[in-house]
Protein backbone atom coordinates (compact mmCIF):
# COMPACT_ATOMS: atom_id res chain seq x y z
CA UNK A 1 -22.81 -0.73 1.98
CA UNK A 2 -22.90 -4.37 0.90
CA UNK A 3 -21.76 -7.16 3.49
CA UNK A 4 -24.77 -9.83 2.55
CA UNK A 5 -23.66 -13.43 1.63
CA UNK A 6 -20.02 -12.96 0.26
CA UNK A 7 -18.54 -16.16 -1.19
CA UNK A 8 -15.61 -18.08 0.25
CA UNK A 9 -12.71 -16.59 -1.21
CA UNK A 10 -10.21 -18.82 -2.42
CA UNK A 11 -6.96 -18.72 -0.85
CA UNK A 12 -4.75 -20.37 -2.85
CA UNK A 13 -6.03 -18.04 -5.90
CA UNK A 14 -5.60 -14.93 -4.16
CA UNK A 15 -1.77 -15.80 -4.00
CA UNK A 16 -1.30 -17.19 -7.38
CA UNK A 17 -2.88 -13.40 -8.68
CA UNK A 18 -0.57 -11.68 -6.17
CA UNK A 19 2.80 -13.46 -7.08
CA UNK A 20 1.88 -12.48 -11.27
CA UNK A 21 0.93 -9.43 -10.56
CA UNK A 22 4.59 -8.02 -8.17
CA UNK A 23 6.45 -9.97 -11.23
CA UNK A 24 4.51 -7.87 -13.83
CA UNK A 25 5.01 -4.80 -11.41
CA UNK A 26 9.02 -5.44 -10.62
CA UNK A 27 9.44 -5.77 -14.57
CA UNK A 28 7.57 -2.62 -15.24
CA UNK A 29 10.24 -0.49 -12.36
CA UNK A 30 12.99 -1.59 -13.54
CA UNK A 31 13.97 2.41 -12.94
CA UNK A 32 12.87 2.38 -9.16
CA UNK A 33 14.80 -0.50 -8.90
CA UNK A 34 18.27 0.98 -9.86
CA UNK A 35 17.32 4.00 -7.97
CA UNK A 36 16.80 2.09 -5.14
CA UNK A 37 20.53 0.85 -5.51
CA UNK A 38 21.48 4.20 -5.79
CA UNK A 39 19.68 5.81 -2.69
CA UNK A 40 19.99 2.92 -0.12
CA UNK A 41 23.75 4.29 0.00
CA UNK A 42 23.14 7.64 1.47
CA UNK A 43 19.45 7.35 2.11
CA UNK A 44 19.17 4.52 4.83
CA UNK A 45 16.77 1.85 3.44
CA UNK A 46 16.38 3.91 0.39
CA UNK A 47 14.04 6.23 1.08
CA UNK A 48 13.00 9.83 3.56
CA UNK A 49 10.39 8.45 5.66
CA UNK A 50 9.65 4.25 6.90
CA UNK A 51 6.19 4.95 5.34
CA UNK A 52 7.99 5.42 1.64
CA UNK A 53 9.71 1.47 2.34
CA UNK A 54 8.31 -1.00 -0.18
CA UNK A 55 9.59 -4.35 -0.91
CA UNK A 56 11.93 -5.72 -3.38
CA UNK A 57 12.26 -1.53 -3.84
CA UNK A 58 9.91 1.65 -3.47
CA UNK A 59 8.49 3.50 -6.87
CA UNK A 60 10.10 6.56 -7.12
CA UNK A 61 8.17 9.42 -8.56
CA UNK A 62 9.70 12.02 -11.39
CA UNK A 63 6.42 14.46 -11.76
CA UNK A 64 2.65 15.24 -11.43
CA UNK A 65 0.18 16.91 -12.66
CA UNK A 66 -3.19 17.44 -11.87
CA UNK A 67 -4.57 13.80 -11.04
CA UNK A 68 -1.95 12.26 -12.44
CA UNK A 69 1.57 11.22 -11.34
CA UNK A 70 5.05 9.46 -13.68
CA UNK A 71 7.43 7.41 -12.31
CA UNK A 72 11.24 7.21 -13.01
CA UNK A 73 10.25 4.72 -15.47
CA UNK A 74 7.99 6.65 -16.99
CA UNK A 75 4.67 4.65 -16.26
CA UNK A 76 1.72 7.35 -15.66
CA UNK A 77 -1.04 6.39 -13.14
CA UNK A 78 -3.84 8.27 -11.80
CA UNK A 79 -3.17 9.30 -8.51
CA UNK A 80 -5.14 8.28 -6.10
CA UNK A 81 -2.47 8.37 -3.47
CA UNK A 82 -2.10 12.10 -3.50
CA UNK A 83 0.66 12.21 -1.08
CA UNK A 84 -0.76 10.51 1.95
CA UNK A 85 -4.00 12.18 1.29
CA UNK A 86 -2.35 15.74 0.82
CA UNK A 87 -2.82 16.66 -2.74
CA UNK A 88 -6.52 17.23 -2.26
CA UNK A 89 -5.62 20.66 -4.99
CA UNK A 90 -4.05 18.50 -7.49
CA UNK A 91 -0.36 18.19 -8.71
CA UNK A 92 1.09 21.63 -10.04
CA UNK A 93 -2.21 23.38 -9.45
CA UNK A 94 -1.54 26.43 -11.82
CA UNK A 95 -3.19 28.99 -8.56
CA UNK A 96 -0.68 27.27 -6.24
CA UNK A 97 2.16 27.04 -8.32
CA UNK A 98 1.51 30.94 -9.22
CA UNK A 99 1.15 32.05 -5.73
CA UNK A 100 4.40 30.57 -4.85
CA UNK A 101 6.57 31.39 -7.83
CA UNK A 102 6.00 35.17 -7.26
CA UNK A 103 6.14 34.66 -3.36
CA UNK A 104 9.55 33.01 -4.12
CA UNK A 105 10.70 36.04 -5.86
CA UNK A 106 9.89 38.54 -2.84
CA UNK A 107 11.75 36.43 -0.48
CA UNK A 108 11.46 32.60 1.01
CA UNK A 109 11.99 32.81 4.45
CA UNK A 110 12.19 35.25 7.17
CA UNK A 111 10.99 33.76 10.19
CA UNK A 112 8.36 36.73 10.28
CA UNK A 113 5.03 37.48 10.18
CA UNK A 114 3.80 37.79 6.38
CA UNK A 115 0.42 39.27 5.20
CA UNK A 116 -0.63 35.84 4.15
CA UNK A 117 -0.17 34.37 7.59
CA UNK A 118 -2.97 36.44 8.81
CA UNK A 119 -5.18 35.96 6.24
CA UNK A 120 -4.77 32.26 6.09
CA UNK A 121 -5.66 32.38 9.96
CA UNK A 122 -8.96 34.37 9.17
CA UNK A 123 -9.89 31.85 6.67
CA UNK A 124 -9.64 29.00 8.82
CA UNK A 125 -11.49 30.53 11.88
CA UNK A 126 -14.20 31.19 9.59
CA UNK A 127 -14.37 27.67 8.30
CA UNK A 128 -13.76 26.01 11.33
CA UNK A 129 -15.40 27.85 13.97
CA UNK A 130 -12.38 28.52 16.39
CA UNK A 131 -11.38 31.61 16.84
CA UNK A 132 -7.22 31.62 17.84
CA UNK A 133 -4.51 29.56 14.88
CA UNK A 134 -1.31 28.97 15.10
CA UNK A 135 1.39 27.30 12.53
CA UNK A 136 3.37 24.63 12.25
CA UNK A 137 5.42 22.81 9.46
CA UNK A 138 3.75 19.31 9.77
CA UNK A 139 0.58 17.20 11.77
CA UNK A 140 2.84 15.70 14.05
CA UNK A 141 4.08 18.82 15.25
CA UNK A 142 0.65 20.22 15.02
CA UNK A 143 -0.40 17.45 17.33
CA UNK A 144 2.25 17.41 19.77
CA UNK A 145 1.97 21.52 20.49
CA UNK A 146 -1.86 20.69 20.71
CA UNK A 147 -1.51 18.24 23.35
CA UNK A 148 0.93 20.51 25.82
CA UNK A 149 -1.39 23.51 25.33
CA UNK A 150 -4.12 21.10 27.09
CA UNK A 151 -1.58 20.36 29.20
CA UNK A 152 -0.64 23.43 30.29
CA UNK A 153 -4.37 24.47 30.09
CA UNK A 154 -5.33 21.89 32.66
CA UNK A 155 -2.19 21.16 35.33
CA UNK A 156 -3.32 17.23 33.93
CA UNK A 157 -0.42 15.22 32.23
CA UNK A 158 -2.65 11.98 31.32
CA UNK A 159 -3.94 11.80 27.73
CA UNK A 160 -6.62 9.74 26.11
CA UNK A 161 -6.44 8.56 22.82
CA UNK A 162 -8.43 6.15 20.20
CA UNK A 163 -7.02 2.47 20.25
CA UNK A 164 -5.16 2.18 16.97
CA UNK A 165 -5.38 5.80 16.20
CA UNK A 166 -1.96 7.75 14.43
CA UNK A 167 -1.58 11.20 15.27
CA UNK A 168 1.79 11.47 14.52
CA UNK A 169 5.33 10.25 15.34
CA UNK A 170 6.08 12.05 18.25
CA UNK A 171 6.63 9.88 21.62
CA UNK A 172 3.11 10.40 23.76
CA UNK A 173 1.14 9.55 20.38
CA UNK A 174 3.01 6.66 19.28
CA UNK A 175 0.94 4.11 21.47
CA UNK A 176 -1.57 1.48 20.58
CA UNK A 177 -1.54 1.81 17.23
CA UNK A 178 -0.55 -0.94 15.09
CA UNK A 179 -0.24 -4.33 17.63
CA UNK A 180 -1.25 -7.75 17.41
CA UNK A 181 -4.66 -8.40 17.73
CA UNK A 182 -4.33 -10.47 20.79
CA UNK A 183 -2.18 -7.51 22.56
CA UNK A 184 -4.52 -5.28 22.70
CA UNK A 185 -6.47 -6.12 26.00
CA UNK A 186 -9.60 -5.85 27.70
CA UNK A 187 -11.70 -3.54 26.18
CA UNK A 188 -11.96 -1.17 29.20
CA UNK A 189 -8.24 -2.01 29.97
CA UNK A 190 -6.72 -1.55 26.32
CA UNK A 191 -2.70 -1.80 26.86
CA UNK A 192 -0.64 1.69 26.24
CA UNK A 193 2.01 0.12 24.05
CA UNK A 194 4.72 1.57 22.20
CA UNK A 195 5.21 1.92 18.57
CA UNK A 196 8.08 0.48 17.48
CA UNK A 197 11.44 1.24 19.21
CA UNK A 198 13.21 4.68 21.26
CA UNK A 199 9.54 5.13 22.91
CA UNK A 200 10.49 5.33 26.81
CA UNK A 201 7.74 3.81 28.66
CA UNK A 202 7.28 6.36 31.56
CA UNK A 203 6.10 8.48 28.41
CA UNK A 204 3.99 5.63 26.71
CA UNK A 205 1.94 5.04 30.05
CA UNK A 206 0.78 8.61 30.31
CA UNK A 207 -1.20 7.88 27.16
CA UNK A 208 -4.53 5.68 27.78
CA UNK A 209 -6.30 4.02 24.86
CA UNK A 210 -9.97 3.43 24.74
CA UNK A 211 -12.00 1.30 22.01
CA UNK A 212 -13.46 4.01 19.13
CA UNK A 213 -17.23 4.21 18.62
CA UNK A 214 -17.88 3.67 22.67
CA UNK A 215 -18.67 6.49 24.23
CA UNK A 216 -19.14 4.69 27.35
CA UNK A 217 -16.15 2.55 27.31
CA UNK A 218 -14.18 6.01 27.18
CA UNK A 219 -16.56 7.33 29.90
CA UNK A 220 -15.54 4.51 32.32
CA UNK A 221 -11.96 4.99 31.55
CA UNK A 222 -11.99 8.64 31.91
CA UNK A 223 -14.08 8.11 35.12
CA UNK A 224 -11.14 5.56 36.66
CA UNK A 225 -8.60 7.92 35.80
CA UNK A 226 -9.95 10.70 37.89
CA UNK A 227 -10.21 8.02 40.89
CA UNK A 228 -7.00 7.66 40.39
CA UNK A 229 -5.75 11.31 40.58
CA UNK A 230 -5.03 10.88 36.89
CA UNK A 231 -7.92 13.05 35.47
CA UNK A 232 -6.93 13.59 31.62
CA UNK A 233 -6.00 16.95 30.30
CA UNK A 234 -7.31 16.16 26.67
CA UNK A 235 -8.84 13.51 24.18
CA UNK A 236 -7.23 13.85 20.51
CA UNK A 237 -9.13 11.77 18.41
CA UNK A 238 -10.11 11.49 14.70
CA UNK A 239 -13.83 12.36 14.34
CA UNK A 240 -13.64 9.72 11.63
CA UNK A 241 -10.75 7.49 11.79
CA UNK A 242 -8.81 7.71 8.77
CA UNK A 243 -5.83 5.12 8.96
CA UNK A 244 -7.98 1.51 9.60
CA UNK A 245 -9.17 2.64 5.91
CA UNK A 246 -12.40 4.88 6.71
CA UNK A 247 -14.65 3.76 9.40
CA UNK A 248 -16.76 6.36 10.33
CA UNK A 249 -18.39 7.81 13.48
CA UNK A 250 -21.80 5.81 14.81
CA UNK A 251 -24.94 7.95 14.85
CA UNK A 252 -24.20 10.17 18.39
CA UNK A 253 -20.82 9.06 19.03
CA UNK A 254 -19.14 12.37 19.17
CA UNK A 255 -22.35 14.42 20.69
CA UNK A 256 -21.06 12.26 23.57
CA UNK A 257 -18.00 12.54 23.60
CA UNK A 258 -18.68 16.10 23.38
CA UNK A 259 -20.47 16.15 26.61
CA UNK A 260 -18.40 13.62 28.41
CA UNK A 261 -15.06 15.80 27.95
CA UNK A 262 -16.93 19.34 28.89
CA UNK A 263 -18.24 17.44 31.92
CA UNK A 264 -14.81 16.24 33.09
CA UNK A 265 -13.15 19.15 31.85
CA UNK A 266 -11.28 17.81 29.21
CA UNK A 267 -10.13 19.56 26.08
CA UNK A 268 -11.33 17.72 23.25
CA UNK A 269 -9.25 17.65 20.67
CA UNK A 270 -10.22 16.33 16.58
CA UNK A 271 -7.00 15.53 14.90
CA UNK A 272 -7.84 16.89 11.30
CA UNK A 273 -4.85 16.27 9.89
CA UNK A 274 -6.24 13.63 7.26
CA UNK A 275 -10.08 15.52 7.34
CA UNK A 276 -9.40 18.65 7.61
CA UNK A 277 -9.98 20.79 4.38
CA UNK A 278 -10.36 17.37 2.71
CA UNK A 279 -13.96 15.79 3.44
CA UNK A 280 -15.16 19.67 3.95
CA UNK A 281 -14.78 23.32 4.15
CA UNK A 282 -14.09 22.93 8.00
CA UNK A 283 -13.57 19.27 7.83
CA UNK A 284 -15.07 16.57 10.15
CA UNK A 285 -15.95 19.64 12.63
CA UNK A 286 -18.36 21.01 9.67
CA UNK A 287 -19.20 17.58 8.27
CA UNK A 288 -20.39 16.17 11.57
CA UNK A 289 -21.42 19.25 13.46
CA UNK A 290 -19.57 18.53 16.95
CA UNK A 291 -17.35 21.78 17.85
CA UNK A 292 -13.80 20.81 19.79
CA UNK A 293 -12.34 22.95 21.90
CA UNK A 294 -8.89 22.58 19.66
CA UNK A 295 -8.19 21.07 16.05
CA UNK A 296 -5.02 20.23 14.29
CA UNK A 297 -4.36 20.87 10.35
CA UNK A 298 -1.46 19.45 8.15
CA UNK A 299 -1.63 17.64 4.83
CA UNK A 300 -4.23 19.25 2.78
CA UNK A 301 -3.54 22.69 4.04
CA UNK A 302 -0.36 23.41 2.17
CA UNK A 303 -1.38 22.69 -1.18
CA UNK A 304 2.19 20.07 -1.42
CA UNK A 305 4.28 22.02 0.63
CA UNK A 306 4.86 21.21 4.53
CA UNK A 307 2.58 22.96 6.70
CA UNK A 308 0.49 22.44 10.20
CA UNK A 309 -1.87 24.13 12.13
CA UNK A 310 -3.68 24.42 15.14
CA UNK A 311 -7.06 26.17 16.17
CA UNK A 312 -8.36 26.60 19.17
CA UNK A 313 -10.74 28.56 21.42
CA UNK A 314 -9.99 31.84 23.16
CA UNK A 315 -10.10 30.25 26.39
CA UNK A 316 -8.05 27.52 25.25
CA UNK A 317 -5.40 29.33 23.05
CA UNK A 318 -4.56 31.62 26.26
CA UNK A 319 -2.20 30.06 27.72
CA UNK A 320 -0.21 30.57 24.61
CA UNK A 321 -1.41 34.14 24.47
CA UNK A 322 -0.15 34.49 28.37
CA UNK A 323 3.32 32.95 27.65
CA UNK A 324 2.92 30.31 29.96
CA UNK A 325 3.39 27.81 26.58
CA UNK A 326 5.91 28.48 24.10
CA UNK A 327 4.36 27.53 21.14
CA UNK A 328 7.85 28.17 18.87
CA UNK A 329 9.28 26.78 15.46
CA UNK A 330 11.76 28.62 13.13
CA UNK A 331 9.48 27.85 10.26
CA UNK A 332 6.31 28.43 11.44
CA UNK A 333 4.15 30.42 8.70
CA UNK A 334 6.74 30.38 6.64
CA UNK A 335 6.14 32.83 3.68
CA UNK A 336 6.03 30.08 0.74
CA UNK A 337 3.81 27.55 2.75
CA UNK A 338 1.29 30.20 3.57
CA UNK A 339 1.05 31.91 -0.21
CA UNK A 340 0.19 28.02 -0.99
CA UNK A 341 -1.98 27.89 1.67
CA UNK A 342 -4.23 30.89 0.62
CA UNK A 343 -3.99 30.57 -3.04
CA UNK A 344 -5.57 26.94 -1.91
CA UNK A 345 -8.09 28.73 0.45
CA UNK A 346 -9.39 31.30 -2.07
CA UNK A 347 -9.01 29.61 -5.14
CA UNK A 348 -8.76 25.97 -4.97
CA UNK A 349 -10.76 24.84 -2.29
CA UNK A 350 -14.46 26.08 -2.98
CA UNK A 351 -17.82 25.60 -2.48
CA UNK A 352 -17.66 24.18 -6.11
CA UNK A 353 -14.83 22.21 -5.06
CA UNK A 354 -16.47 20.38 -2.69
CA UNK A 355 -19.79 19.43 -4.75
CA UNK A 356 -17.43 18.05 -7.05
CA UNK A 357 -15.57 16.06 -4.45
CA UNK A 358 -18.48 14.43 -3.31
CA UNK A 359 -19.91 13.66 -6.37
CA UNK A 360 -17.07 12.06 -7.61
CA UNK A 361 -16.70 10.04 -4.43
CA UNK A 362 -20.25 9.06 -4.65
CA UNK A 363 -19.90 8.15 -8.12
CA UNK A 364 -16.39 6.02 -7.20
CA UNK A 365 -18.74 4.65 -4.09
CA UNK A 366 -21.31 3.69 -5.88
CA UNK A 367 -19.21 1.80 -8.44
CA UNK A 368 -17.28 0.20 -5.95
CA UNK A 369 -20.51 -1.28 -4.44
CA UNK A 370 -22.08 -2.48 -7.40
CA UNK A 371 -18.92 -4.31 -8.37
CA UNK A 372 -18.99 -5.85 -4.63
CA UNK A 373 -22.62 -6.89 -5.20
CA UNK A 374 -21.98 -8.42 -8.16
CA UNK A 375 -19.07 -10.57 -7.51
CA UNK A 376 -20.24 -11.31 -3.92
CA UNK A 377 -16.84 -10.30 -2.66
CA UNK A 378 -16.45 -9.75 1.55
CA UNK A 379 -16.85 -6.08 2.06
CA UNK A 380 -17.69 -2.96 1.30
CA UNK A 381 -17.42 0.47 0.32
CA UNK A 382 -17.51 3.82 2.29
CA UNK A 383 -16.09 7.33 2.12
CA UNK A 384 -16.64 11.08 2.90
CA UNK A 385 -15.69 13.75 1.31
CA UNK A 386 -12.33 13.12 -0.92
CA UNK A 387 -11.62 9.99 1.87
CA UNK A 388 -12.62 6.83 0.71
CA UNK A 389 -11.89 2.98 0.31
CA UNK A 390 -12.71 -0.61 0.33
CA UNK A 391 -12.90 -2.08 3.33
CA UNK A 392 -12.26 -6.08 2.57
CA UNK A 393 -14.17 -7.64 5.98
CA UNK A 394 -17.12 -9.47 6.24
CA UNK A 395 -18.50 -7.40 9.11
CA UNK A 396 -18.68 -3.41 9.08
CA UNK A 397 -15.62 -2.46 10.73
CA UNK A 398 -16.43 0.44 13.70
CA UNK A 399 -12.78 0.45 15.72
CA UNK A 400 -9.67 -1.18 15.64
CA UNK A 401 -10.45 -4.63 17.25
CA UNK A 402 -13.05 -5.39 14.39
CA UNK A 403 -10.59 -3.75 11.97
CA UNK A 404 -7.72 -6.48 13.49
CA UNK A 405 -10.03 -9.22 13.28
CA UNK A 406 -11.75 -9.14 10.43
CA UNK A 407 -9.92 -7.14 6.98
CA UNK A 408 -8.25 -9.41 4.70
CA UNK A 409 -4.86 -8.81 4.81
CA UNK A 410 -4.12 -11.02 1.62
CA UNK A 411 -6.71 -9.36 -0.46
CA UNK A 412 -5.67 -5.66 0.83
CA UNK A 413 -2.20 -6.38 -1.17
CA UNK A 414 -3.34 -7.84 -4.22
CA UNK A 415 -5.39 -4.68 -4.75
CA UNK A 416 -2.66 -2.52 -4.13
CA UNK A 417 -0.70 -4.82 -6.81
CA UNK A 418 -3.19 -4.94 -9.53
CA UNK A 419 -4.43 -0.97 -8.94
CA UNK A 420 -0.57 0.13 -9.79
CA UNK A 421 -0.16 -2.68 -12.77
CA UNK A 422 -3.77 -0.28 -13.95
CA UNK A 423 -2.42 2.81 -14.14
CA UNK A 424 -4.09 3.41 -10.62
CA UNK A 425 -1.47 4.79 -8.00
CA UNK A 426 -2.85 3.84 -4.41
CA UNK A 427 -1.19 4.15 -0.82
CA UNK A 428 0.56 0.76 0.25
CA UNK A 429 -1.27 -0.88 3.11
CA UNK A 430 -4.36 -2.14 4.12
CA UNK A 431 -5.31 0.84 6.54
CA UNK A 432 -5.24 3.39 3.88
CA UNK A 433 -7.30 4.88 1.93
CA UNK A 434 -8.28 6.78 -1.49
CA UNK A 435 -7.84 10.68 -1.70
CA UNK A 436 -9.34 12.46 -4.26
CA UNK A 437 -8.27 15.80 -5.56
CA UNK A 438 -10.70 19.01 -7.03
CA UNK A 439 -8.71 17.66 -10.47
CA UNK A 440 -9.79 14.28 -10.73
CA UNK A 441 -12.95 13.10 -13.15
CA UNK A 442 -15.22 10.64 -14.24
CA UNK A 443 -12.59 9.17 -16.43
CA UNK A 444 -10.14 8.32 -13.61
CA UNK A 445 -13.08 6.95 -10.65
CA UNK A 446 -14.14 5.14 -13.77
CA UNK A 447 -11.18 3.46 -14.48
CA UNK A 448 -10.69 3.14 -10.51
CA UNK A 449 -13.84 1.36 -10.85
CA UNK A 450 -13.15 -0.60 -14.24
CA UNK A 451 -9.57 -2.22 -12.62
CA UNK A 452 -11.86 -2.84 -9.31
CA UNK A 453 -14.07 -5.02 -11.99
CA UNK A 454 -11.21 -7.04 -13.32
CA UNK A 455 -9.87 -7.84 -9.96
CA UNK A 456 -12.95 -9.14 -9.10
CA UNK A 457 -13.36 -10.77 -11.92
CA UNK A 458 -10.26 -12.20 -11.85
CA UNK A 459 -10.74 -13.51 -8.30
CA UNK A 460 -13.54 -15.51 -9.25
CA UNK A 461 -12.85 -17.08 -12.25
């Protein structure tokens, strides 16, 4: 991790790069352009979710395969996007796209228990520890049914979440998440604001925010809240957090946590929506070796088609079992999503699988660094698993107030710009990160690495 003596960047360069590089770009999407025109009259701003919006237009995809993705234009990038860090099989992944053509053929939907469903369940208890599953069709929903089984579990309506955490976009998660640094408060105090509009407040200030990587920050909070008569039913947190880029947990961090919620008797719950399957066989809970009681599955699970899960204890998964929480959806386990899922489970996502994730990712680490060092550029590298990125701060980011204070916002987009001019397709945004899949190779974290060199290159000339 390199953060010694990084030159003063120059400002004024950084934009001249930035305004050449979204010409280049608009000329070379000339397609996503006119489909832009096209969609923004049905679709409204042109695309199916905010997180697609892109300005002067978004780039619209036509196909994948395996690490590799075309536009409507027909420019081919390696894809290091991967669908918001789902694709962690690959585009078109021949096992995948075999288990669901001849699950297609037998019947799509049927709001019934399927063979796979079960076996899909076994596979994840094993990997994860926990013995009770349940499906959904996406993390958000995974989330949200997580949270009101603690709920339900513990008589306790308050919850406690990570300051600038996302867990999803339903209305008691979307708070304290992406504010102005100087809203966010005092650091035992953080503010429980809402993210963007339609969030009703009474909701919003059930959900309490404490600073990531303090144990006892959250301890204090947790403590006030049960002077209060406001004891928490749950903390849902990302054993990593995976949306400020990576920053990842300080030595001990979550053994405390750990023993602060089974003190209190709170249900500790990881959000492995972005880790889970992805940096590990069981995820963050293997890679770090803290059991929660509950954990929540999306992305990565489905192999590309829309999926959720959540695990959770015996104890904790009762009140399901009981009826006293109806844990419902129409699609739940639906018969395509869970042939995807095991064909990914058995086939895809291996014990070979994994050696080869982290290899890679050490290999795209390693590069990244050495390109740092060389250049003397402000920041530094880090990843687990097929999670990764550049973190562009003179000081090591640990939670969100560092993360707001320090990453270069400036130098964030340029990246972005010159990666997709590369033939290197990256989420938008300076809190995201790199996802590998079990298809990528040398060849594409090399040329990761290679258009990494010309930036910085380019930056200090």
């Amino acid at each position: 991790m390199t953060l010694a003596s990084p030159v003063e960047m120059d400002r004024e360069r950084v934009q001249e790069l930035a305004r050449a590089e979204l010409e280049t770009l608009n000329a070379k999407t000339e397609g996503s352009a006119a489909m832009y025109e096209r969609a923004r009259a049905s679709l409204s701003g042109g695309v199916a979710s905010s997180y697609q919006l892109r300005d002067p237009w978004p780039i619209y995809l036509a196909s994948g395969e395996g690490p590799t993705v075309t536009d409507v234009d027909g420019n081919r990038y390696w894809d290091f996007h991967n669908g918001f860090g789902s694709m962690v099989q690959g585009h078109a992944h021949p096992a995948i796209v075999a288990a669901v053509r001849a699950r297609a053929a037998l019947g799509t939907h049927f709001a019934a228990v399927t063979e796979d469903t079960v076996t899909v369940a076994e596979e994840l208890a094993a990997r994860f520890g926990l013995e009770r599953w349940r499906f959904t069709n996406s993390g958000s929903e995974a989330t949200m049914d997580a949270i009101r089984i603690a709920r339900a579990l513990t008589g306790r309506e308050t919850i406690v979440k990570i300051f600038g955490s996302y867990h999803g976009h339903h209305d008691a998660v979307m708070v304290s998440i992406g504010v102005p640094y100087e809203d966010i408060g005092d650091r035992d105090d953080l503010a429980s604001l809402p993210y963007g509009a339609g969030i009703p407040a009474a909701i919003s200030e059930l959900t309490i925010a404490v600073p990531f990587n303090d144990a006892d920050a959250m301890e204090r909070r947790i403590a006030r809240l049960i002077a209060e008569d406001r004891a928490p039913a749950c903390v849902i947190m990302e054993a990593a957090m995976m949306n400020l880029g990576v920053v990842l947990p300080e030595p001990g961090y979550l053994e405390q946590v750990r023993e602060i919620t089974a003190r209190h008797g709170v249900v500790l719950i990881f959000d492995e929506v972005k880790t889970g399957l992805a940096i590990a066989a069981g995820g963050a809970t293997e890679r770090f070796g803290v059991s929660p009681d509950m954990v929540t599955l999306a992305k990565t699970l489905g192999g590309g088609l829309p999926s959720g899960a959540i695990g959770a204890t015996e104890r904790v998964m009762s009140v399901v079992e009981d009826g006293s929480v109806y844990q419902v959806g129409t699609y739940n386990g639906n018969p395509l999503t869970m042939a995807a899922a095991r064909a990914s489970l058995e086939h895809v996502l291996t014990a070979d699988a994994y050696r080869h994730l982290d290899s890679l990712n050490e290999r795209l680490l390693a590069g990244c660094e050495a390109v740092i060092e060389r250049h003397r550029l402000p920041g530094y590298a880090v990843g687990v698993g097929a999670k990764g990125c550049v973190t562009f701060s003179p000081t090591r980011v640990t939670d969100y107030e560092t993360f707001k204070a320090n990453q270069d916002v400036a130098v964030t987009d340029l990246a972005w710009l010159w990666n997709m001019n590369r033939g290197i397709y990256m989420t938008p945004g300076r809190e995201e990160e790199w996802t590998l899949s079990v298809t990528h190779t040398e060849e594409a974290v090399d040329a990761y690495v290679h258009a990494f060199e010309q930036m910085a290159a380019a930056l200090s000339a």
